[in-house]
N, C-alpha and C. Protein backbone atom coordinates (compact mmCIF):
# COMPACT_ATOMS: atom_id res chain seq x y z
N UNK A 1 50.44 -36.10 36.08
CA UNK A 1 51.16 -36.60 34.93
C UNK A 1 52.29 -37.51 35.40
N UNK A 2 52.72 -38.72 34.70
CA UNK A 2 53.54 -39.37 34.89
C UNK A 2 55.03 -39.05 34.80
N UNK A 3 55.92 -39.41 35.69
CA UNK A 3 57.32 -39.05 35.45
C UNK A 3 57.87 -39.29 33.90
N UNK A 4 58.10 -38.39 33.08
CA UNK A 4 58.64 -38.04 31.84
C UNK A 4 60.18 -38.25 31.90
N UNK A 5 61.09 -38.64 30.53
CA UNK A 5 62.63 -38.91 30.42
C UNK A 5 62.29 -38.79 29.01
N UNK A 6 63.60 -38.57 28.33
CA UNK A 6 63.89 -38.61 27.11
C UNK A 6 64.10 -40.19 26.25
N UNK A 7 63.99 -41.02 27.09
CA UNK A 7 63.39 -41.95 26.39
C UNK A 7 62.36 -42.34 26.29
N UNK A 8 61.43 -42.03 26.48
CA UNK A 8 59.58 -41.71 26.41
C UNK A 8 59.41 -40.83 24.70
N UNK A 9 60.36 -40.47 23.84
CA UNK A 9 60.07 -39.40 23.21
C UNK A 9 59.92 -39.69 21.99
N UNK A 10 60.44 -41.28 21.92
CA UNK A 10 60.37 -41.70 20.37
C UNK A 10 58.87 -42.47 20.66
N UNK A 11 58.50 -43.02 21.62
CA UNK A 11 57.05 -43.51 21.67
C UNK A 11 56.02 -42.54 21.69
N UNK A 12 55.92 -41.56 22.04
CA UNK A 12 55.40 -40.42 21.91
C UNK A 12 54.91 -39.83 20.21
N UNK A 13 56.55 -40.14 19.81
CA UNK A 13 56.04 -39.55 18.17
C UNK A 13 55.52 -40.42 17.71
N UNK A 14 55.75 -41.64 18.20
CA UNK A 14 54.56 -42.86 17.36
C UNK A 14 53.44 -42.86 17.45
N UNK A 15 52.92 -42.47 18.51
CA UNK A 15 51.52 -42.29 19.74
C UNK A 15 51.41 -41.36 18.04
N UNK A 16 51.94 -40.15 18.12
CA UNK A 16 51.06 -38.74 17.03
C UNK A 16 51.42 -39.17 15.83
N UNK A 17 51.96 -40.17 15.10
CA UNK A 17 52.26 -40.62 13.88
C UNK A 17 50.42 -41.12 13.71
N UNK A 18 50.28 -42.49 14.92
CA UNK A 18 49.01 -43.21 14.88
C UNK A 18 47.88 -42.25 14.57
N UNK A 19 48.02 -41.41 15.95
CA UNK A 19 46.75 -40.09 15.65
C UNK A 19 46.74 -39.57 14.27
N UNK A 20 47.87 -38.68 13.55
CA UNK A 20 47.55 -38.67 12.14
C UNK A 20 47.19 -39.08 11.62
N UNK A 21 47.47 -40.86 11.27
CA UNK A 21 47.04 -41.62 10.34
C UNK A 21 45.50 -41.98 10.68
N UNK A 22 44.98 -41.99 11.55
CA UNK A 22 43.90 -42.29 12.19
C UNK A 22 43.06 -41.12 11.30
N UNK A 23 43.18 -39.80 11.53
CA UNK A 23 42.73 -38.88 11.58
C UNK A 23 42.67 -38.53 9.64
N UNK A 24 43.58 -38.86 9.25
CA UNK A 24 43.62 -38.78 7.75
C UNK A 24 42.43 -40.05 6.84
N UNK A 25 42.07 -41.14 8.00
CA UNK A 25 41.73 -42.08 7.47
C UNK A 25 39.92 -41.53 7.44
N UNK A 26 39.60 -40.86 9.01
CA UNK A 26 38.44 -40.83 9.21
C UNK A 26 37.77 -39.29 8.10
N UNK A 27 39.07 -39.01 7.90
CA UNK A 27 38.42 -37.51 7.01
C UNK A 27 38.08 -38.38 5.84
N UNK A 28 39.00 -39.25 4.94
CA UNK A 28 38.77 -39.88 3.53
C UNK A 28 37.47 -40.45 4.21
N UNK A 29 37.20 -41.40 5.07
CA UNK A 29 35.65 -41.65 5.30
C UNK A 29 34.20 -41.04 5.24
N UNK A 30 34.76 -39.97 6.31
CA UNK A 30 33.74 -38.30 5.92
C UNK A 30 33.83 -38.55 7.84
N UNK A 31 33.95 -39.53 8.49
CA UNK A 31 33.66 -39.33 9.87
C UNK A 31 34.50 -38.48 10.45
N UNK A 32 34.24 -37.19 10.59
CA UNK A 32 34.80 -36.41 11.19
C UNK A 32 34.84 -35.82 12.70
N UNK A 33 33.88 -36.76 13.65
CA UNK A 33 33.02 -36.57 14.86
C UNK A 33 34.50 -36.42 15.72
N UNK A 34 35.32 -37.69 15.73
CA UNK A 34 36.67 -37.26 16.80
C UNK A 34 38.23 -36.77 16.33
N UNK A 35 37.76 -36.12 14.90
CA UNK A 35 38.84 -35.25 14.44
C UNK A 35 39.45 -34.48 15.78
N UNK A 36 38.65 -33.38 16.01
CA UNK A 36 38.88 -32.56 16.78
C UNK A 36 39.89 -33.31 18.24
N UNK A 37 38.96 -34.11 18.40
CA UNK A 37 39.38 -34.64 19.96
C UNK A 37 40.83 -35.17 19.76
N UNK A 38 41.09 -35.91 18.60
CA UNK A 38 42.42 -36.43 18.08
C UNK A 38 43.73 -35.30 17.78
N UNK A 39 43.54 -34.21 17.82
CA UNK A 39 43.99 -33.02 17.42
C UNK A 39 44.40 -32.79 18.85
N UNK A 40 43.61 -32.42 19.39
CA UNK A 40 43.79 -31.81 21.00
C UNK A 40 44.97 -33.14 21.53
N UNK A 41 44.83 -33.92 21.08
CA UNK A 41 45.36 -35.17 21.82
C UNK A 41 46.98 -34.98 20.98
N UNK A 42 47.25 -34.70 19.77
CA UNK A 42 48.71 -34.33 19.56
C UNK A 42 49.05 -33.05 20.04
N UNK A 43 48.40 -32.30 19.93
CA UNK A 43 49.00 -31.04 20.84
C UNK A 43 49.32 -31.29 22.41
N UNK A 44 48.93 -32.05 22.67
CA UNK A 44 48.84 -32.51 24.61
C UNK A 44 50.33 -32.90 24.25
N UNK A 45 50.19 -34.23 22.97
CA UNK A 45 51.30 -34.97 23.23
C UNK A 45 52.99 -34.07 22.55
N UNK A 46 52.62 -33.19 21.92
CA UNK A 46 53.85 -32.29 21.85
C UNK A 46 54.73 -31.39 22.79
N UNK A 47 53.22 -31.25 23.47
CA UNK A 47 53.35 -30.34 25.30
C UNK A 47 54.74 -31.13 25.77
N UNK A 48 54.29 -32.02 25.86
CA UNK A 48 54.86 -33.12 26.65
C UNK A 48 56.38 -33.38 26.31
N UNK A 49 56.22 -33.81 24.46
CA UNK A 49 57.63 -33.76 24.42
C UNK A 49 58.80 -32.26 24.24
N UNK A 50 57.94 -30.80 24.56
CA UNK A 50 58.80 -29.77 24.44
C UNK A 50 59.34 -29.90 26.57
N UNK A 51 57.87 -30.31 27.22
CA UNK A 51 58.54 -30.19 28.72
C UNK A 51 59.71 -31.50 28.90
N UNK A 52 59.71 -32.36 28.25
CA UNK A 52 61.01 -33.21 28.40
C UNK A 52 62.53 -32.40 27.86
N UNK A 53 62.16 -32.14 26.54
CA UNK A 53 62.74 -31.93 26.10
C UNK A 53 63.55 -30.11 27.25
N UNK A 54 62.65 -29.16 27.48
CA UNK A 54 62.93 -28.49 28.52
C UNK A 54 63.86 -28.69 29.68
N UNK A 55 63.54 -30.20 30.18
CA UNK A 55 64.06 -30.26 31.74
C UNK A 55 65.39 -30.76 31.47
N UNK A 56 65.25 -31.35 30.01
CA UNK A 56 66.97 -31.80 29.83
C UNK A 56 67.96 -31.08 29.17
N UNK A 57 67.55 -29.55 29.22
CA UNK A 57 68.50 -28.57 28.89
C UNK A 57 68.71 -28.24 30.02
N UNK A 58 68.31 -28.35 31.38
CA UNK A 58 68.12 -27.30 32.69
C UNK A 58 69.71 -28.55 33.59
């Protein structure tokens, strides 16, 4: 994984803003094939911003 900072954290929520909207678009479609995979992919990206968010309390 790439070196992480707390300024990485507002691009991050944009990154899972996109995935939502993505993901809201393909359900109104009915394509639901990379729901799942898009899901796994905001949870990765929350990982991420609780371990930033972690190292800059330490």
């Amino acid at each position: 994984m790439n070196k992480l900072d707390k300024n990485q954290i507002p691009k991050l929520g944009h990154k899972i803003n996109q995935l939502k909207k993505r993901i809201s678009r393909t359900e109104q479609n009915g394509n639901t094939g990379k729901v799942e995979f898009r899901k796994m992919r905001i949870n990765k990206i929350k990982k991420q911003i609780l371990e930033i968010l972690n190292k800059k309390k330490k």
